[in-house]
Protein backbone atom coordinates (compact mmCIF):
# COMPACT_ATOMS: atom_id res chain seq x y z
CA UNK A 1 0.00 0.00 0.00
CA UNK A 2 1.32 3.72 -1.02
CA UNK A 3 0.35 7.05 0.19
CA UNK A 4 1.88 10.01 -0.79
CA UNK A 5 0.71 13.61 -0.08
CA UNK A 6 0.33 15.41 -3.84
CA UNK A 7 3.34 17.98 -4.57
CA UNK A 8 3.47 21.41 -2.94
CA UNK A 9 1.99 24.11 -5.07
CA UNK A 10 4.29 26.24 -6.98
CA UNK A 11 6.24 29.03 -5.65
CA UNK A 12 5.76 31.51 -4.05
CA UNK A 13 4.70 29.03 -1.47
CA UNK A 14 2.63 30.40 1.73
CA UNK A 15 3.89 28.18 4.02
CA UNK A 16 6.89 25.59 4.67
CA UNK A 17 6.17 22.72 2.41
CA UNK A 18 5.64 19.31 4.11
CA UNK A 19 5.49 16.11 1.90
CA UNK A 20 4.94 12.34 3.04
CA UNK A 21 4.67 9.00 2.04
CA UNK A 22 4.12 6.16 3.67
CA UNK A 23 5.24 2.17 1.84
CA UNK A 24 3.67 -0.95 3.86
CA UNK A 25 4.85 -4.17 2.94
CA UNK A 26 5.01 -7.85 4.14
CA UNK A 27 8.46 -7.98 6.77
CA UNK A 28 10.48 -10.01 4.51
CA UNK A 29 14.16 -9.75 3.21
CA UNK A 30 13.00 -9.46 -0.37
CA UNK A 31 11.19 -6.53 0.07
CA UNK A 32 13.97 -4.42 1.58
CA UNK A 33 15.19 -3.50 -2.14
CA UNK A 34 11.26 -2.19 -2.50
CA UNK A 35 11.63 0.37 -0.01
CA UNK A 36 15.33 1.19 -1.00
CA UNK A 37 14.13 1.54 -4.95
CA UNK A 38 10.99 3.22 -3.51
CA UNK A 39 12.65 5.78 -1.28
CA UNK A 40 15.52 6.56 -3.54
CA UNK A 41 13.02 7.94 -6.56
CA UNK A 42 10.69 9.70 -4.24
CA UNK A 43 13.80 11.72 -2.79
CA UNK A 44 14.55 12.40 -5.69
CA UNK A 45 11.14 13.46 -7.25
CA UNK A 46 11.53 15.86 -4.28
CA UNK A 47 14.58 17.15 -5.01
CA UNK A 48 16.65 15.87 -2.09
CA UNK A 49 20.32 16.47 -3.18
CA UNK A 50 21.76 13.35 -4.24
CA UNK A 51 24.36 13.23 -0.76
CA UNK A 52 21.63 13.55 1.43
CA UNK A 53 19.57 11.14 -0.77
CA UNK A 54 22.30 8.62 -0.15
CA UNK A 55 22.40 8.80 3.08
CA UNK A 56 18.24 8.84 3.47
CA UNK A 57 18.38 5.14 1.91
CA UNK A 58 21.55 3.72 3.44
CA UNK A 59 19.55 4.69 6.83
CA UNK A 60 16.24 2.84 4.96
CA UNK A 61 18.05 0.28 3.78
CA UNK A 62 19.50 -0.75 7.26
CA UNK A 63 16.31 0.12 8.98
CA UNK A 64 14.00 -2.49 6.84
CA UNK A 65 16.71 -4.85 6.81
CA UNK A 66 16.38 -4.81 10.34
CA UNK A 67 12.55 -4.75 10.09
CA UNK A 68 12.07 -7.83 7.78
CA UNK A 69 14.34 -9.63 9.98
CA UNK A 70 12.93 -9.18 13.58
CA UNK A 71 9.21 -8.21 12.09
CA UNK A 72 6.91 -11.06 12.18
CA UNK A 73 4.42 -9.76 9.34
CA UNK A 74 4.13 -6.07 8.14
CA UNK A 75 6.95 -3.42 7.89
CA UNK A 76 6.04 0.22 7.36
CA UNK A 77 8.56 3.48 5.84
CA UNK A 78 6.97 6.66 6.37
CA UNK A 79 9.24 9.58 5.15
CA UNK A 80 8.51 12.87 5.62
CA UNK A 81 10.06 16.03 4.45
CA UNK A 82 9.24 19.29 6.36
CA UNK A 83 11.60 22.76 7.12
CA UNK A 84 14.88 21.34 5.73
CA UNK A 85 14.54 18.12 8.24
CA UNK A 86 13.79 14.55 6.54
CA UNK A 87 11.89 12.38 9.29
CA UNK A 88 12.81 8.43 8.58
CA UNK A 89 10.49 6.18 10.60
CA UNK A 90 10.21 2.31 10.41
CA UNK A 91 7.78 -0.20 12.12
CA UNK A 92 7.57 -3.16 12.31
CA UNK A 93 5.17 -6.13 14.18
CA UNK A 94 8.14 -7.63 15.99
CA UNK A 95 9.29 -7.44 19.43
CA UNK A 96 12.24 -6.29 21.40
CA UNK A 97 15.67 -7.36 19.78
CA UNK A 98 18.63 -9.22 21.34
CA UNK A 99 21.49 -7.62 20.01
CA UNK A 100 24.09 -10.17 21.15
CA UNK A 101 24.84 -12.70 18.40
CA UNK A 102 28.13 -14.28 19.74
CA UNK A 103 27.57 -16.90 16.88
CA UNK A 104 28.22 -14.52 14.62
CA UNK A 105 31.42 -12.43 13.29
CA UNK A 106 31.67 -8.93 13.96
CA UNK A 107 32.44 -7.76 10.69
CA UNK A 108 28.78 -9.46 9.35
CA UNK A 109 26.20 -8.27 12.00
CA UNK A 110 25.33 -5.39 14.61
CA UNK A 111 26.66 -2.51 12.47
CA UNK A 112 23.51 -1.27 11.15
CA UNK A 113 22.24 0.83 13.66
CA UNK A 114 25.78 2.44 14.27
CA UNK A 115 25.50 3.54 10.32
CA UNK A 116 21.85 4.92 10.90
CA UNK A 117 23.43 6.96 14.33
CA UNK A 118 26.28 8.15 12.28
CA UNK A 119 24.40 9.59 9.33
CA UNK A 120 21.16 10.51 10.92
CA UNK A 121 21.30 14.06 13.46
CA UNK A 122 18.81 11.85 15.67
CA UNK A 123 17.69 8.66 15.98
CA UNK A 124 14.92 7.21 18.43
CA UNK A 125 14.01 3.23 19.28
CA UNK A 126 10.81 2.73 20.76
CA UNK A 127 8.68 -0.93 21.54
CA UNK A 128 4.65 0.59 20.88
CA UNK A 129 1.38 -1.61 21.37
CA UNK A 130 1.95 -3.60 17.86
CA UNK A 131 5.60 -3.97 17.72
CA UNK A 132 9.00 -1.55 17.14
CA UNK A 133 9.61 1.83 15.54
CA UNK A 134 12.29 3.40 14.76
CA UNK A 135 12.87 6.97 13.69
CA UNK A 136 15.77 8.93 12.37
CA UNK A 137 15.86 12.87 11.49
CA UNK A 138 18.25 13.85 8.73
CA UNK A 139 19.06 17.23 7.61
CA UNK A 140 18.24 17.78 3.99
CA UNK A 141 18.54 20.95 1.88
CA UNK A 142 15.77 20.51 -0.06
């Protein structure tokens, strides 16, 4: 399911211009390159600059990876672009995550989230009634 807000009207524009979309899909693996291909040509139908677009869907990417892994059946991206601020957010139906994998190398797990806390200016985790969400704020200059 897709909702997006129709485009701002053209200049001179009365107000800041907020735009959103929202992308639900089933929490699998497969469907993380949906909301990466998804998110990549709505940033730039809205004119994110292409640095700040890369960084949006490196932070998506990890997010619904993360999503389609611990989600048990629907993952949700909701982007929204308001005053030069690009809110990221990501639920899923899944519960609270055990980040120690001590089966697992380093170098092939856990780094995720430290990409989304390096690229994003904030970043919040909460558990809410029907699973996880996470949000990340990026500053964009469109």
């Amino acid at each position: 399911m897709l909702v997006t807000d129709p485009p701002c009207p053209s200049p001179p524009l009365p107000e800041p211009c907020r735009r959103q979309a929202t992308l639900s899909l089933p929490a699998r693996e497969a469907h993380v390159s949906v909301a990466r291909h998804f998110a990549a040509e709505l940033l730039q139908s809205w004119s994110v600059p292409e640095r700040e677009r890369d960084s949006a869907v490196l932070i998506i990417d990890e997010l619904t990876a993360n999503a389609a892994q611990y989600g048990r059946e629907r993952m949700t991206l909701l982007l929204v672009l308001e005053d030069c601020m690009l809110l990221i957010v990501v639920s899923d139906s899944g519960t609270a995550v055990e980040h120690s994998h001590p089966h697992i190398a380093p170098d092939e797990h856990g780094r995720g989230t430290g990409i989304v806390s390096c690229l994003a200016q904030s970043t919040e985790i909460c558990q809410t009634r029907g699973g996880r969400e996470v949000r990340a704020h990026l500053r964009c200059s469109a």
